[in-house]
PDB file of N, CA and C in Angstrom:
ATOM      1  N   UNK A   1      85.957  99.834 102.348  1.00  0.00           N
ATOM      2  CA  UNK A   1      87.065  99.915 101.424  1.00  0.00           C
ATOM      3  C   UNK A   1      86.884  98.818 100.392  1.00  0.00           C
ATOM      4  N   UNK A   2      87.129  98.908  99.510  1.00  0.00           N
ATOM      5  CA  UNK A   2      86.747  97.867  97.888  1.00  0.00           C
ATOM      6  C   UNK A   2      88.138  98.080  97.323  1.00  0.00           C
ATOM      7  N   UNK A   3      88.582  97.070  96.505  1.00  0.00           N
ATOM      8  CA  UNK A   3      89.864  97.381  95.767  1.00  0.00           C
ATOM      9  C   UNK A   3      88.786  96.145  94.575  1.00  0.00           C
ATOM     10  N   UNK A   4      88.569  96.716  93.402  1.00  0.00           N
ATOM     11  CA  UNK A   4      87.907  95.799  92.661  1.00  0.00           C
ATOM     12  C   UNK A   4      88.867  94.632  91.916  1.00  0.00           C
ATOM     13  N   UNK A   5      89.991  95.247  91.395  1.00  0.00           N
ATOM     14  CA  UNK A   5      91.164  94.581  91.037  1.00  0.00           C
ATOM     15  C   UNK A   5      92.622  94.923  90.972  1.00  0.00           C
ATOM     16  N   UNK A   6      93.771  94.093  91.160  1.00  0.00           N
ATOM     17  CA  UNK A   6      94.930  94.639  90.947  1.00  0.00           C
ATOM     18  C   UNK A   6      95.799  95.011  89.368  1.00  0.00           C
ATOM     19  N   UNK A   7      95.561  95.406  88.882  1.00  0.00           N
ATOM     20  CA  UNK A   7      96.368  95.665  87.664  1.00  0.00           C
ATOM     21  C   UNK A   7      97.455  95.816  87.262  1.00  0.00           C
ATOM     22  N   UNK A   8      98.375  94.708  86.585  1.00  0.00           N
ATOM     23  CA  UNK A   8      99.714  94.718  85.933  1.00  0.00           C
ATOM     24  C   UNK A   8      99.855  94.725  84.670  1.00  0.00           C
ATOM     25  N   UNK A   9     100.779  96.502  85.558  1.00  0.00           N
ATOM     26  CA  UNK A   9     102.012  96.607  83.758  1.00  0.00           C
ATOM     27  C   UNK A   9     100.590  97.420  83.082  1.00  0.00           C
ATOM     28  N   UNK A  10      99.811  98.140  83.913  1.00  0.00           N
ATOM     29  CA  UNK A  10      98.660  98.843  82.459  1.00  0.00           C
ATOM     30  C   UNK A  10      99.296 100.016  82.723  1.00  0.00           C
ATOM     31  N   UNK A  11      99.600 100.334  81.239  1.00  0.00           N
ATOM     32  CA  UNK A  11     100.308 101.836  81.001  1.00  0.00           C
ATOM     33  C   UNK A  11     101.420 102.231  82.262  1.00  0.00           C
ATOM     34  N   UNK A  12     101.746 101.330  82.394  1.00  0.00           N
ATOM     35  CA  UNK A  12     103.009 101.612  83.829  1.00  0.00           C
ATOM     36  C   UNK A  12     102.588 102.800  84.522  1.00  0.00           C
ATOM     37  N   UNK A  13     101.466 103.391  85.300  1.00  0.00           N
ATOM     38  CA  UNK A  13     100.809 104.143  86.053  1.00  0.00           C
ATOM     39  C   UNK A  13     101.870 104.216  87.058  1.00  0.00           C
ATOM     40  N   UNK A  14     102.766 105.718  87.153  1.00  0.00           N
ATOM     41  CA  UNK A  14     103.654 105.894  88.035  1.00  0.00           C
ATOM     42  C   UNK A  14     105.041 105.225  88.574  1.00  0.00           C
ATOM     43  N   UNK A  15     105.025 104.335  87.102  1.00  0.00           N
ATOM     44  CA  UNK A  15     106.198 103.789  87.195  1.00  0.00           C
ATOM     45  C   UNK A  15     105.939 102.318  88.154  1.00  0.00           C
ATOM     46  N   UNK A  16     104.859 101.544  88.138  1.00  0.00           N
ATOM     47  CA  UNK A  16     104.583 101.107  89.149  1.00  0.00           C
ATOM     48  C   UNK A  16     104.518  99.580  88.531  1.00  0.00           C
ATOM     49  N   UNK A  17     105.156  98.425  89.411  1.00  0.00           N
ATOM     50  CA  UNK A  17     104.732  97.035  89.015  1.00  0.00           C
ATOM     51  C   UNK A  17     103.141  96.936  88.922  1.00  0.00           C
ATOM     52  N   UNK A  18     102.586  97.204  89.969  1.00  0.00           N
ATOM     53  CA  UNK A  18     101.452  96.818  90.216  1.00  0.00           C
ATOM     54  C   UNK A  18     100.489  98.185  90.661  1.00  0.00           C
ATOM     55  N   UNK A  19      99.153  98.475  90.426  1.00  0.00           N
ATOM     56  CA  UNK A  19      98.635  99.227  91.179  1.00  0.00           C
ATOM     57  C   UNK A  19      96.961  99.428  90.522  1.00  0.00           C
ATOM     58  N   UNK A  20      96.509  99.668  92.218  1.00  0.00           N
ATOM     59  CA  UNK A  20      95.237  99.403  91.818  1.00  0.00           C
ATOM     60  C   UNK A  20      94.489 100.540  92.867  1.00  0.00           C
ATOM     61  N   UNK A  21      93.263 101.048  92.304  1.00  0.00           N
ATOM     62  CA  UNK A  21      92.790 102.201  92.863  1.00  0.00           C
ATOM     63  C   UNK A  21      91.274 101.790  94.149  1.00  0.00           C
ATOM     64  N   UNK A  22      91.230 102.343  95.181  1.00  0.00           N
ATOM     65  CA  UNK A  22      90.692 101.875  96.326  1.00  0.00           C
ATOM     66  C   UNK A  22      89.756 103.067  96.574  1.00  0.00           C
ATOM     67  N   UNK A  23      88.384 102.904  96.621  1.00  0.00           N
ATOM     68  CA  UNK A  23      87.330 103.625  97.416  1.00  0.00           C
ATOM     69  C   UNK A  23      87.601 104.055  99.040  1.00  0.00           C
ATOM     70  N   UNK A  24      88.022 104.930  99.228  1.00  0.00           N
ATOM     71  CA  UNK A  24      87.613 105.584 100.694  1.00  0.00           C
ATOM     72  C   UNK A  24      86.493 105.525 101.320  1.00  0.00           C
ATOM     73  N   UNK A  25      86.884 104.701 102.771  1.00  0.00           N
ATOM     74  CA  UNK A  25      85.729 104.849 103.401  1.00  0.00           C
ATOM     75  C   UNK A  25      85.240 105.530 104.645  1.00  0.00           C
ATOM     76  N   UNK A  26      86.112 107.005 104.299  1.00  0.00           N
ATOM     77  CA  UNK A  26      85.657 107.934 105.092  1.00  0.00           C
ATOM     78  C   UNK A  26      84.833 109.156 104.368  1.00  0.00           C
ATOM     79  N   UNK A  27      85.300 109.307 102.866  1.00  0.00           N
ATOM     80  CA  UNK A  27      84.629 110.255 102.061  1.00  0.00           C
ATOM     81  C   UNK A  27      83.998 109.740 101.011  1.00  0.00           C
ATOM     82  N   UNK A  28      82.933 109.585 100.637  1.00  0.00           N
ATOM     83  CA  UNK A  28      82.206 108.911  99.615  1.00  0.00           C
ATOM     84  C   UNK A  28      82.756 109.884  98.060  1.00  0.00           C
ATOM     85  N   UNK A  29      83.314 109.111  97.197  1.00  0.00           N
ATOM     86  CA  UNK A  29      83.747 109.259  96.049  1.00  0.00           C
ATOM     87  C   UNK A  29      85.056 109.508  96.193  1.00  0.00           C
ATOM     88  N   UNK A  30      85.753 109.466  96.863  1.00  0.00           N
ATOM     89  CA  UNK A  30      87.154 109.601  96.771  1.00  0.00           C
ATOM     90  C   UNK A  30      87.572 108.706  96.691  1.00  0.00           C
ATOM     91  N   UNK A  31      88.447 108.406  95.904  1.00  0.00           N
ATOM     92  CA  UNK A  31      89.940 106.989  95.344  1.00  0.00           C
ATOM     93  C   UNK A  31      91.246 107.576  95.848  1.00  0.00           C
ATOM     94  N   UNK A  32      91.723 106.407  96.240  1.00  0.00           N
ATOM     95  CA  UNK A  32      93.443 106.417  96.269  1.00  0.00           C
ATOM     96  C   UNK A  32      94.012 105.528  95.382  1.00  0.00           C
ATOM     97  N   UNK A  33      94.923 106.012  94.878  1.00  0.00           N
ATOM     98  CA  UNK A  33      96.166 104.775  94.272  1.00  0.00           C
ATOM     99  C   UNK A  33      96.961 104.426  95.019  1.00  0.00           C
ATOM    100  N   UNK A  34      97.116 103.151  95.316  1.00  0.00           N
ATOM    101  CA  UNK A  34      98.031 102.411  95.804  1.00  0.00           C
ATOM    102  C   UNK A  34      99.051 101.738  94.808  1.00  0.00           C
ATOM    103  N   UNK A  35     100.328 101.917  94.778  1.00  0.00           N
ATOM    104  CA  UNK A  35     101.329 101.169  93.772  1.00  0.00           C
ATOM    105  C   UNK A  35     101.995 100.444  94.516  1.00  0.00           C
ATOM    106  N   UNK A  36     102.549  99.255  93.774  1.00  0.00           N
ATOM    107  CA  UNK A  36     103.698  98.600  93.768  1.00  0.00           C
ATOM    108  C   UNK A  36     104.990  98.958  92.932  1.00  0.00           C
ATOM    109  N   UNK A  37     106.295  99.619  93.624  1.00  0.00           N
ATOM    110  CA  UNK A  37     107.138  99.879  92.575  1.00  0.00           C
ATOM    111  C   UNK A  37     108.629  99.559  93.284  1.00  0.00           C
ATOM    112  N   UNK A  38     109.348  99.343  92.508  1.00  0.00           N
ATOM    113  CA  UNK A  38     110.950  98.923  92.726  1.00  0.00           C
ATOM    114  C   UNK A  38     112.071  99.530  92.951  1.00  0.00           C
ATOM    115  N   UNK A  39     112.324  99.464  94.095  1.00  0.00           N
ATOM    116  CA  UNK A  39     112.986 100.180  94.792  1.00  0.00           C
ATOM    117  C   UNK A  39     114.568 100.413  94.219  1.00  0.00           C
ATOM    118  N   UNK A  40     114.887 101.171  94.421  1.00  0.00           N
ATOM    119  CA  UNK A  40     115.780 101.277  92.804  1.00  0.00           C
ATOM    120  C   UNK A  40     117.207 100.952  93.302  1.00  0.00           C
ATOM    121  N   UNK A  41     117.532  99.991  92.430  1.00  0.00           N
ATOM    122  CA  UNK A  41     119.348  99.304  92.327  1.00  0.00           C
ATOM    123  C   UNK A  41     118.722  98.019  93.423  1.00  0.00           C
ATOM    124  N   UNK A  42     118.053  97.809  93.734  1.00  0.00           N
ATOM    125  CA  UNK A  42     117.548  96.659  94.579  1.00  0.00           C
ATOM    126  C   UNK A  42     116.795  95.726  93.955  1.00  0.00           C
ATOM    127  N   UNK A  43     116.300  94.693  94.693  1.00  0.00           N
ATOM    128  CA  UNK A  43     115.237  93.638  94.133  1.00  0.00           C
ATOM    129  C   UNK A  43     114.066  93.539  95.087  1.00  0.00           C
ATOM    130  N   UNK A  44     113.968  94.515  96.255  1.00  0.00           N
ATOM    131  CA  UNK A  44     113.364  94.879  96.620  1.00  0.00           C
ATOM    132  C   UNK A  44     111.716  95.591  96.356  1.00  0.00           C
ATOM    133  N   UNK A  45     110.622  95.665  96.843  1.00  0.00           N
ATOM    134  CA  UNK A  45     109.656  96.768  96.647  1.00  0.00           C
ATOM    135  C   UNK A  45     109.052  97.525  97.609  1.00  0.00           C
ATOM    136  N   UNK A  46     108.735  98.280  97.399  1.00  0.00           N
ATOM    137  CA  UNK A  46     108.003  99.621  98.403  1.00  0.00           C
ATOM    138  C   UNK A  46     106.493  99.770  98.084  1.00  0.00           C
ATOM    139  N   UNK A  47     105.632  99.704  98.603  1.00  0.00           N
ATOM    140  CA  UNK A  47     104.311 100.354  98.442  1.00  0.00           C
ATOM    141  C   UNK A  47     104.270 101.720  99.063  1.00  0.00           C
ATOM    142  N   UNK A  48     102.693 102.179  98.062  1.00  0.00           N
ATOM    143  CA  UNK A  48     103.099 103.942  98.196  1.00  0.00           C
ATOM    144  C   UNK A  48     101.335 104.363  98.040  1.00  0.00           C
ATOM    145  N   UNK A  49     100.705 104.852  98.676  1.00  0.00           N
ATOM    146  CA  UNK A  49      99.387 105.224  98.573  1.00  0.00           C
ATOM    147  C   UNK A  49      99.339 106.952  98.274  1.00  0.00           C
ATOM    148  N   UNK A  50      97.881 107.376  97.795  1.00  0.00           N
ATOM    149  CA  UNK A  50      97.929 108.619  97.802  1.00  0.00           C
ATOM    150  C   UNK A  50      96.982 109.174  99.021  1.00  0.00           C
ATOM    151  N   UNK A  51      97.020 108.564 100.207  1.00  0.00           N
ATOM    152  CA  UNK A  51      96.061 109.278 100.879  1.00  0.00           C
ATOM    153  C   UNK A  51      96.953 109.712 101.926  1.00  0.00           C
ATOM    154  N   UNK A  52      96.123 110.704 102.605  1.00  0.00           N
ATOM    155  CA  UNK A  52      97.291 111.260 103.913  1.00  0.00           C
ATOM    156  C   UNK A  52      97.742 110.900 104.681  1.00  0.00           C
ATOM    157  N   UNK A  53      97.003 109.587 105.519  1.00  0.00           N
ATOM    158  CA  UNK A  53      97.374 108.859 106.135  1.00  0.00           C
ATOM    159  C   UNK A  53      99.012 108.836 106.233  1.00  0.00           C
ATOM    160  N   UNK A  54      99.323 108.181 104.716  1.00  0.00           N
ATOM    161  CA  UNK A  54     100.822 107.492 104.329  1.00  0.00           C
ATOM    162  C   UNK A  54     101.230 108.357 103.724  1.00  0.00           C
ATOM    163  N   UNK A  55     100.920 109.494 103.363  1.00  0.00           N
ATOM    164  CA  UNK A  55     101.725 111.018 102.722  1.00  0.00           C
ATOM    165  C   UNK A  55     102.572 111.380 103.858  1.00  0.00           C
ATOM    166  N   UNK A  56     101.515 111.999 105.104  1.00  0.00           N
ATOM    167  CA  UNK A  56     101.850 112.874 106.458  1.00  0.00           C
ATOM    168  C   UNK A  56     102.555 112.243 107.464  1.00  0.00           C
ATOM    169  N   UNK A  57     102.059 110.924 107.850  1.00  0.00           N
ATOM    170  CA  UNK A  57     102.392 109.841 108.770  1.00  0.00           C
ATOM    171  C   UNK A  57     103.528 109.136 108.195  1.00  0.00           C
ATOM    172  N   UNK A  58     103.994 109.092 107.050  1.00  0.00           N
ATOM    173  CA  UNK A  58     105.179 107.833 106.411  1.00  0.00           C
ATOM    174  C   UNK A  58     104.929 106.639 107.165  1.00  0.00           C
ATOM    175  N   UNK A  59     103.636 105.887 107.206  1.00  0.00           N
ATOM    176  CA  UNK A  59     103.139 104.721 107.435  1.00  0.00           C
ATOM    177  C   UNK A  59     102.564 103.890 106.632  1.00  0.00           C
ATOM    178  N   UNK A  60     102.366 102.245 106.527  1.00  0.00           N
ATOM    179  CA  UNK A  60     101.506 101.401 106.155  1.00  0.00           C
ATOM    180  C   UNK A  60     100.196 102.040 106.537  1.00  0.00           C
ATOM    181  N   UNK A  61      99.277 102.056 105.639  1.00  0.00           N
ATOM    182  CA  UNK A  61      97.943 102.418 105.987  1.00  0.00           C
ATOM    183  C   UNK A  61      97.000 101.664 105.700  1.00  0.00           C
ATOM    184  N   UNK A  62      95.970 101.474 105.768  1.00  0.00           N
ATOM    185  CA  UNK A  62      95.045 100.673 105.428  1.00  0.00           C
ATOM    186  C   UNK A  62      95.092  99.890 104.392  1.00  0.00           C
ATOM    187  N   UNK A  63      94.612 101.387 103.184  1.00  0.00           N
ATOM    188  CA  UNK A  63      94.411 100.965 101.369  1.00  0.00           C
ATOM    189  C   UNK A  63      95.966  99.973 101.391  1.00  0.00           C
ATOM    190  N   UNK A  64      97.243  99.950 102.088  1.00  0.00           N
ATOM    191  CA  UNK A  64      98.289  99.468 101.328  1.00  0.00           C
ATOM    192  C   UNK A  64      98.242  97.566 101.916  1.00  0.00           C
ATOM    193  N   UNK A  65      97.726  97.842 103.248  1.00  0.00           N
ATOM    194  CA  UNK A  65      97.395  96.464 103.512  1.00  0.00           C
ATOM    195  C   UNK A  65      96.459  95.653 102.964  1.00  0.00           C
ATOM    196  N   UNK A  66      95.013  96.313 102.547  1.00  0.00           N
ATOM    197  CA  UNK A  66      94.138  95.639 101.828  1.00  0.00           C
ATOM    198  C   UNK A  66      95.125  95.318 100.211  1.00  0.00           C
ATOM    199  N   UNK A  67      95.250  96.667  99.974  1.00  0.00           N
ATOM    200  CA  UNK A  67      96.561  95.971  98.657  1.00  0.00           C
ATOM    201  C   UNK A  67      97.224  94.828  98.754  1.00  0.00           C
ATOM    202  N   UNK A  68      97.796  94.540  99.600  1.00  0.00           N
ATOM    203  CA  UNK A  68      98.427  92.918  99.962  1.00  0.00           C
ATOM    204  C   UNK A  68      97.742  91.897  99.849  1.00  0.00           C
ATOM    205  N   UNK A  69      96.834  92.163 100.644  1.00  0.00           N
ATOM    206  CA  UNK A  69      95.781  90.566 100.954  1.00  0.00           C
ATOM    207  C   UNK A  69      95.120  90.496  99.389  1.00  0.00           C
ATOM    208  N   UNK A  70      94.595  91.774  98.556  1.00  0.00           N
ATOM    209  CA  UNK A  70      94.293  91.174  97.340  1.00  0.00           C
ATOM    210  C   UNK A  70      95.422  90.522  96.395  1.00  0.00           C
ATOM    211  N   UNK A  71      96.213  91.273  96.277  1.00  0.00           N
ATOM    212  CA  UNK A  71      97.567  90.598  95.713  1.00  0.00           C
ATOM    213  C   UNK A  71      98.128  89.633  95.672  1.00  0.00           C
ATOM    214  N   UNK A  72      97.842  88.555  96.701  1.00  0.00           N
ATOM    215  CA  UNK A  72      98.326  87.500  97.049  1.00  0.00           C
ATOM    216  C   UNK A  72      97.411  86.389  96.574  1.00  0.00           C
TER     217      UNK A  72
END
């Protein structure tokens, strides 16, 4: 899994504070987006991936934890 960088505020991609796109490392050439976005009337945030994992499961998944540790 690679996340090369996190990106803020480019073209607000999904409405999102933050988000940055992650290599799969079960299918060679496939990306997920992972966002950071604000949970609404709150000050809160939610992360949100596009892989199935966290679509099907409504879980933290991998790409959203590696999202963290780069983020920080």
């Amino acid at each position: 899994m690679k996340i090369k960088k996190v990106d803020k505020n480019k073209g607000n991609k999904f409405g999102a504070r933050k988000y940055a796109e992650v290599d799969s490392d079960t299918y060679f050439g496939v990306k997920y987006t992972v966002v950071k976005v604000r949970v609404k009337n709150t000050k809160n945030y939610a992360y949100k991936c596009t892989c199935p994992d966290h679509i099907y499961r409504n879980r933290e998944c991998k790409h959203i934890r590696e999202f963290k540790l780069k983020e920080k």
